[in-house]
PDB file of N, CA and C in Angstrom:
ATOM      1  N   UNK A   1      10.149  -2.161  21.365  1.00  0.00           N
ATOM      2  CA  UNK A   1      11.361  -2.734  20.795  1.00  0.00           C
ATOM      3  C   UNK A   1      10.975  -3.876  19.862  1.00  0.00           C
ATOM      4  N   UNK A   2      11.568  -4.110  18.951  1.00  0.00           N
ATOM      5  CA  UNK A   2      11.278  -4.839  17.929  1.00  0.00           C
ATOM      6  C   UNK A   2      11.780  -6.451  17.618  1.00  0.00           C
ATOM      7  N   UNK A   3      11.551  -7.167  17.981  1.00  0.00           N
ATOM      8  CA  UNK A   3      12.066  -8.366  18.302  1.00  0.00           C
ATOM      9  C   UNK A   3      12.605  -8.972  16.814  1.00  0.00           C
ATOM     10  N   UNK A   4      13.801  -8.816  16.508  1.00  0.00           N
ATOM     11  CA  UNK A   4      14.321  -9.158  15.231  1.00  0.00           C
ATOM     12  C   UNK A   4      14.547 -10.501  14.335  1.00  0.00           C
ATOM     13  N   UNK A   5      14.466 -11.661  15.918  1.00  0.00           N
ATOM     14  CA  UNK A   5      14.170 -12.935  15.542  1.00  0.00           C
ATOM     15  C   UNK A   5      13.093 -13.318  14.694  1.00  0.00           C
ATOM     16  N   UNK A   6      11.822 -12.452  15.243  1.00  0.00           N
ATOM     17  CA  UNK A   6      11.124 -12.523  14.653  1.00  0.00           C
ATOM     18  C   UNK A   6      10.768 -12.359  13.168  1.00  0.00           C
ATOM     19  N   UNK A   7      11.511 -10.894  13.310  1.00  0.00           N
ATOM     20  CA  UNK A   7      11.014 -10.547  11.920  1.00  0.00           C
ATOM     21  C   UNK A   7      12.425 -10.933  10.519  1.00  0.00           C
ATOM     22  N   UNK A   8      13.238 -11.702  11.485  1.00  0.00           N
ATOM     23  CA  UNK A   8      14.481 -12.313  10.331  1.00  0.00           C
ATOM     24  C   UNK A   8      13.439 -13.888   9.988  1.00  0.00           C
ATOM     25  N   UNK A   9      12.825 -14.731  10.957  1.00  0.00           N
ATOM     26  CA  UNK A   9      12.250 -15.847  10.530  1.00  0.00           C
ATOM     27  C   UNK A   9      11.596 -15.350   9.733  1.00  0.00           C
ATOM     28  N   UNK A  10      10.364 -14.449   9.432  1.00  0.00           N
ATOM     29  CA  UNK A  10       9.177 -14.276   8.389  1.00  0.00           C
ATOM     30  C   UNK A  10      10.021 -13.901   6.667  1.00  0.00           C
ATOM     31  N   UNK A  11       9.046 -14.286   5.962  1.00  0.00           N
ATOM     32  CA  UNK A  11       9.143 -13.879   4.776  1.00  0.00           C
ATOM     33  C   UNK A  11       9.701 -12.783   4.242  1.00  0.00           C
ATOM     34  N   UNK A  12      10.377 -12.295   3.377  1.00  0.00           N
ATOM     35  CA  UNK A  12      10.693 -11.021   3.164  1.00  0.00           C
ATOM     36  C   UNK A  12       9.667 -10.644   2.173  1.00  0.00           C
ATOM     37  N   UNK A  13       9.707  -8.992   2.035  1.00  0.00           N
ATOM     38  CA  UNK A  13       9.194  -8.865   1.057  1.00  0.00           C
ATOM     39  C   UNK A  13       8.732  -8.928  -0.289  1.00  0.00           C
ATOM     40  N   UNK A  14      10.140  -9.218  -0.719  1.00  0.00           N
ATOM     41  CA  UNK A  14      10.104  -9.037  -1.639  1.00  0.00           C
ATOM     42  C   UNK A  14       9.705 -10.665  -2.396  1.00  0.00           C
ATOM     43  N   UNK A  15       9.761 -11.982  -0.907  1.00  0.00           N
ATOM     44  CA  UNK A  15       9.700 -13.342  -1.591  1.00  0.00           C
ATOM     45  C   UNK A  15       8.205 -13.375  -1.609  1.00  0.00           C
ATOM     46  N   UNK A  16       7.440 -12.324  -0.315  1.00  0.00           N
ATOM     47  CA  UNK A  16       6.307 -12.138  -1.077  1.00  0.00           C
ATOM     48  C   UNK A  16       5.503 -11.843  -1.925  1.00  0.00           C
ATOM     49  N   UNK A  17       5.942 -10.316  -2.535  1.00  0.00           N
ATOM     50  CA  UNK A  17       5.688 -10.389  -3.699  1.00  0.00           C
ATOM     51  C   UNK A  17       5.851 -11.311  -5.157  1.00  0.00           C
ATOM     52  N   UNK A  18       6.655 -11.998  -4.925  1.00  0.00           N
ATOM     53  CA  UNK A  18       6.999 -13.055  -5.916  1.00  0.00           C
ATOM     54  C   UNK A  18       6.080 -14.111  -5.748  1.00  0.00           C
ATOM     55  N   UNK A  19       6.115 -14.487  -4.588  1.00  0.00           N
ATOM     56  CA  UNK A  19       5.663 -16.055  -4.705  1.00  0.00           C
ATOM     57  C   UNK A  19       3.989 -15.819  -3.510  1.00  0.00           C
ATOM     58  N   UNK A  20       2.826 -14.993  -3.376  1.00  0.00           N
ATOM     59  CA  UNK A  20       2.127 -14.247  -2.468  1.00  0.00           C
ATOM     60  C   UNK A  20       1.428 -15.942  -1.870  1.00  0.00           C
ATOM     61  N   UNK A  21       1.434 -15.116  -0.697  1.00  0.00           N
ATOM     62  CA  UNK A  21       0.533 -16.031   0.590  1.00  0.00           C
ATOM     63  C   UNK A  21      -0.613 -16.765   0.159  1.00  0.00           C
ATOM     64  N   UNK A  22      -0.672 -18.222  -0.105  1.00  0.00           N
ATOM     65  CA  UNK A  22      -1.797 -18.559  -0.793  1.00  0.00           C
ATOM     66  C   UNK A  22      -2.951 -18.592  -0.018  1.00  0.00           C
ATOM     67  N   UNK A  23      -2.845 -18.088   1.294  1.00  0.00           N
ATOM     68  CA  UNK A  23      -3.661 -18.191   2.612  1.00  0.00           C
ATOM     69  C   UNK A  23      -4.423 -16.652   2.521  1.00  0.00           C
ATOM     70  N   UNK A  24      -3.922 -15.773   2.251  1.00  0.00           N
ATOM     71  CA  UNK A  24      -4.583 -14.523   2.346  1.00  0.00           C
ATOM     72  C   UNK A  24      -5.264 -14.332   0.721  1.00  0.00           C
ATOM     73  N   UNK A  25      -6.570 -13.611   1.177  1.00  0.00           N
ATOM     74  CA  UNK A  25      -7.198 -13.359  -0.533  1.00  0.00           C
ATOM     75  C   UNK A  25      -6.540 -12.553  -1.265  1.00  0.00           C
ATOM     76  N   UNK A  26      -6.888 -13.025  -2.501  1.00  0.00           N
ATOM     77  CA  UNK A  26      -6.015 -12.018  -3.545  1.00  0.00           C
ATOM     78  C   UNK A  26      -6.908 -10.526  -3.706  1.00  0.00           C
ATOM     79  N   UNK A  27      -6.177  -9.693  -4.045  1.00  0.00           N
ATOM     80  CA  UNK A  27      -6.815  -8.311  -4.392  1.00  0.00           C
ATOM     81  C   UNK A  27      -7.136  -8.390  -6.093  1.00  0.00           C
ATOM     82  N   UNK A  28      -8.333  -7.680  -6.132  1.00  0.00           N
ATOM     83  CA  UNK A  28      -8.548  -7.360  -7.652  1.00  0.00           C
ATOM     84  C   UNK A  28      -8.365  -6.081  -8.050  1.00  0.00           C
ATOM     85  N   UNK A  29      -7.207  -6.250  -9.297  1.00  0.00           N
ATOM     86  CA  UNK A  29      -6.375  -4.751  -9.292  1.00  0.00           C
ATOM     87  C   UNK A  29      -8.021  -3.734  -9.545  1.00  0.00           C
ATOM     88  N   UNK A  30      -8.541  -3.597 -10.379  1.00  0.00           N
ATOM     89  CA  UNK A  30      -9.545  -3.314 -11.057  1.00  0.00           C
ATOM     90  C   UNK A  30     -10.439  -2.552  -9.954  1.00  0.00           C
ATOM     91  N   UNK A  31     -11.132  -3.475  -9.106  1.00  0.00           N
ATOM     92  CA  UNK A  31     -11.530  -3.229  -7.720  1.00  0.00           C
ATOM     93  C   UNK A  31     -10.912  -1.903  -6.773  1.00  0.00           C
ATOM     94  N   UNK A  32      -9.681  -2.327  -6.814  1.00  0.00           N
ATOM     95  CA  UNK A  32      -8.943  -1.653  -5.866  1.00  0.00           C
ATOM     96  C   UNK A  32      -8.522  -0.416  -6.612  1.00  0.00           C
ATOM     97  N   UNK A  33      -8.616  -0.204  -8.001  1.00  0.00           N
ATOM     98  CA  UNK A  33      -8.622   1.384  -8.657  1.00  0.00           C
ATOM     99  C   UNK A  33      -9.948   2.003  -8.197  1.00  0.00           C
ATOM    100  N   UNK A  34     -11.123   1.530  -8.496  1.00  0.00           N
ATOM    101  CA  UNK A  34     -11.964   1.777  -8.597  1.00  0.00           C
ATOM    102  C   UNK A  34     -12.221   2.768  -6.476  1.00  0.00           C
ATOM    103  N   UNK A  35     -11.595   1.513  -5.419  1.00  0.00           N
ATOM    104  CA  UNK A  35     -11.675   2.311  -4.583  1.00  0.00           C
ATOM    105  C   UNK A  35     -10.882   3.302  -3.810  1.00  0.00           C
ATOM    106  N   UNK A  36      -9.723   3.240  -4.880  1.00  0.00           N
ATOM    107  CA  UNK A  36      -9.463   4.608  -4.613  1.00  0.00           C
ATOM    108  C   UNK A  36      -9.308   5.802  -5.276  1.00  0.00           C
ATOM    109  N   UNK A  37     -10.415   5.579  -6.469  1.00  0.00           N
ATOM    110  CA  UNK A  37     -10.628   6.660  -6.747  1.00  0.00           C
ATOM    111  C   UNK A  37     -11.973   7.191  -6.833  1.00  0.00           C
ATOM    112  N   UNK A  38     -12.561   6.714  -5.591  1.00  0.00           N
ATOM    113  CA  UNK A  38     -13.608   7.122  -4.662  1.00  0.00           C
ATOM    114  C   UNK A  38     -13.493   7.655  -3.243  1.00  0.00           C
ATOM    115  N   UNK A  39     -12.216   6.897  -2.580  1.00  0.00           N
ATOM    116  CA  UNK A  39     -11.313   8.028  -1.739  1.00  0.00           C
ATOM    117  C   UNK A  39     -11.266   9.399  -2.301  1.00  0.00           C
ATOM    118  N   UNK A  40     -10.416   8.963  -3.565  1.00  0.00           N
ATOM    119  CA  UNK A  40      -9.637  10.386  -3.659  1.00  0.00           C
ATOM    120  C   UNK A  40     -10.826  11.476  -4.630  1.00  0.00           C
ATOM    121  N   UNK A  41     -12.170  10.838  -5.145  1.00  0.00           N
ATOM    122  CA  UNK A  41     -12.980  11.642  -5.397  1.00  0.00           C
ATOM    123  C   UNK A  41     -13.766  12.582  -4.255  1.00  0.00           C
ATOM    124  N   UNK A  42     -14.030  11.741  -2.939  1.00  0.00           N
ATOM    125  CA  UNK A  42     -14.411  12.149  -1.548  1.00  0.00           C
ATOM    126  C   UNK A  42     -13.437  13.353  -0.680  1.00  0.00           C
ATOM    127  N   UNK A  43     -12.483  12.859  -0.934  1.00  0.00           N
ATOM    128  CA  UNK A  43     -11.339  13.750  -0.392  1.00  0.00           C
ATOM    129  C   UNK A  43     -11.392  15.204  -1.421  1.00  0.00           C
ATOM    130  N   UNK A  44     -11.510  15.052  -2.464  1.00  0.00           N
ATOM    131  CA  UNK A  44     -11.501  16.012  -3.722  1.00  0.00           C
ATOM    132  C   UNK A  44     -13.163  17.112  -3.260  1.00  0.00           C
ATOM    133  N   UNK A  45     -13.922  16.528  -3.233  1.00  0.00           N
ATOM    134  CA  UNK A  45     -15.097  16.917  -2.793  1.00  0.00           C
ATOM    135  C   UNK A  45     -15.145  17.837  -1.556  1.00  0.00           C
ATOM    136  N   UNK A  46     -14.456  17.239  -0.404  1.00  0.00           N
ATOM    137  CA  UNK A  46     -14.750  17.662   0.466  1.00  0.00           C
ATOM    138  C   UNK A  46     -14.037  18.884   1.050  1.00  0.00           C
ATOM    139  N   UNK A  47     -12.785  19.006   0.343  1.00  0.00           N
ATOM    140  CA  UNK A  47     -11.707  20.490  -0.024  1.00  0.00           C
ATOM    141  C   UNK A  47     -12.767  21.248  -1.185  1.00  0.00           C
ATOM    142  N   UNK A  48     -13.178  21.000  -1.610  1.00  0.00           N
ATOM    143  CA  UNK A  48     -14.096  22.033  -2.541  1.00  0.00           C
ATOM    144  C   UNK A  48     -14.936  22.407  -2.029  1.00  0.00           C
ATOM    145  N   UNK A  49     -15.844  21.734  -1.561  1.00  0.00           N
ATOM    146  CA  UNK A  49     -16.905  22.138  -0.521  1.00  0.00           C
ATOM    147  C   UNK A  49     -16.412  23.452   0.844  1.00  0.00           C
ATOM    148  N   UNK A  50     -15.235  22.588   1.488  1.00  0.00           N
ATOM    149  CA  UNK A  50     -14.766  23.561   2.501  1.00  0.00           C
ATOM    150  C   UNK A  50     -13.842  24.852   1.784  1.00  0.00           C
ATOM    151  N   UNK A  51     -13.368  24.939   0.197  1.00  0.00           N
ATOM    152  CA  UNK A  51     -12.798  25.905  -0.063  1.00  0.00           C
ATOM    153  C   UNK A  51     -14.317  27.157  -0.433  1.00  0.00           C
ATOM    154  N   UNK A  52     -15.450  26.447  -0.751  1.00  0.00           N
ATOM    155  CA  UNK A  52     -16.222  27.149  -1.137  1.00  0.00           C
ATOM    156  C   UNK A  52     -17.545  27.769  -0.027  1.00  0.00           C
ATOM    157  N   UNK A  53     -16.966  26.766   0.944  1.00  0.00           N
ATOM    158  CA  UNK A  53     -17.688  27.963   2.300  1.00  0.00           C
ATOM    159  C   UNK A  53     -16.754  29.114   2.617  1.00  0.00           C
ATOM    160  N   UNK A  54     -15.498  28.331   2.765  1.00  0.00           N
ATOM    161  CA  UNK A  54     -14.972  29.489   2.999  1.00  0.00           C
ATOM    162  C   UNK A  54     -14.565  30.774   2.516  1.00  0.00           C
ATOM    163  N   UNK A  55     -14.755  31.142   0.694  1.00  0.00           N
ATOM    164  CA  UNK A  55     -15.178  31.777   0.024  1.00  0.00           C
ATOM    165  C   UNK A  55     -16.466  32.301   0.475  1.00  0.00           C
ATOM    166  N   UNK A  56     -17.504  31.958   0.354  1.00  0.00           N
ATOM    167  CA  UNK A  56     -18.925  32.703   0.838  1.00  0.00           C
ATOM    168  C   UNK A  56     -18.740  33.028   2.639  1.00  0.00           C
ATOM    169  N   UNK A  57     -18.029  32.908   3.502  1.00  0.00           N
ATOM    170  CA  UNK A  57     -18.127  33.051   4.694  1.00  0.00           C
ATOM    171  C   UNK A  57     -17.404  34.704   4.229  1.00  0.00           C
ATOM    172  N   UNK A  58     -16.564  35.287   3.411  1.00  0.00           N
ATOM    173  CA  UNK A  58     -15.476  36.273   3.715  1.00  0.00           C
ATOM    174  C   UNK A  58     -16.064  37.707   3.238  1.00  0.00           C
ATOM    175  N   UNK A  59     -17.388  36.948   2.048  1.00  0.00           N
ATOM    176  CA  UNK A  59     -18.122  38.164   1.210  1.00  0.00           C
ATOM    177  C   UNK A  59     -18.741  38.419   2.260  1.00  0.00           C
TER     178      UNK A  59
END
């Protein structure tokens, strides 16, 4: 159950995005493309790989 006191005292979202937590590090947009599109190159990889055993498993 979700204790609503709680989450009515905290910040909303959206005042975070506006005005962000000067306590937590900032993200570097640049950075953060870069890792996910090393996810999604890995993920890309690894459906090719398994589409292409499973091609040679059927011959």
């Amino acid at each position: 159950m979700r204790d609503h006191r709680a989450i009515n005292t905290e910040r909303s979202h959206r005042a975070m995005a506006i005005d962000p937590d000067p306590n937590q590090p900032q993200r570097d947009p640049g950075a953060e493309m870069i890792r996910k599109a090393r996810i999604a190159t890995a993920i890309h990889m690894a459906l090719r790989a398994r589409a292409i055993a499973g091609q040679c498993e059927t011959r």
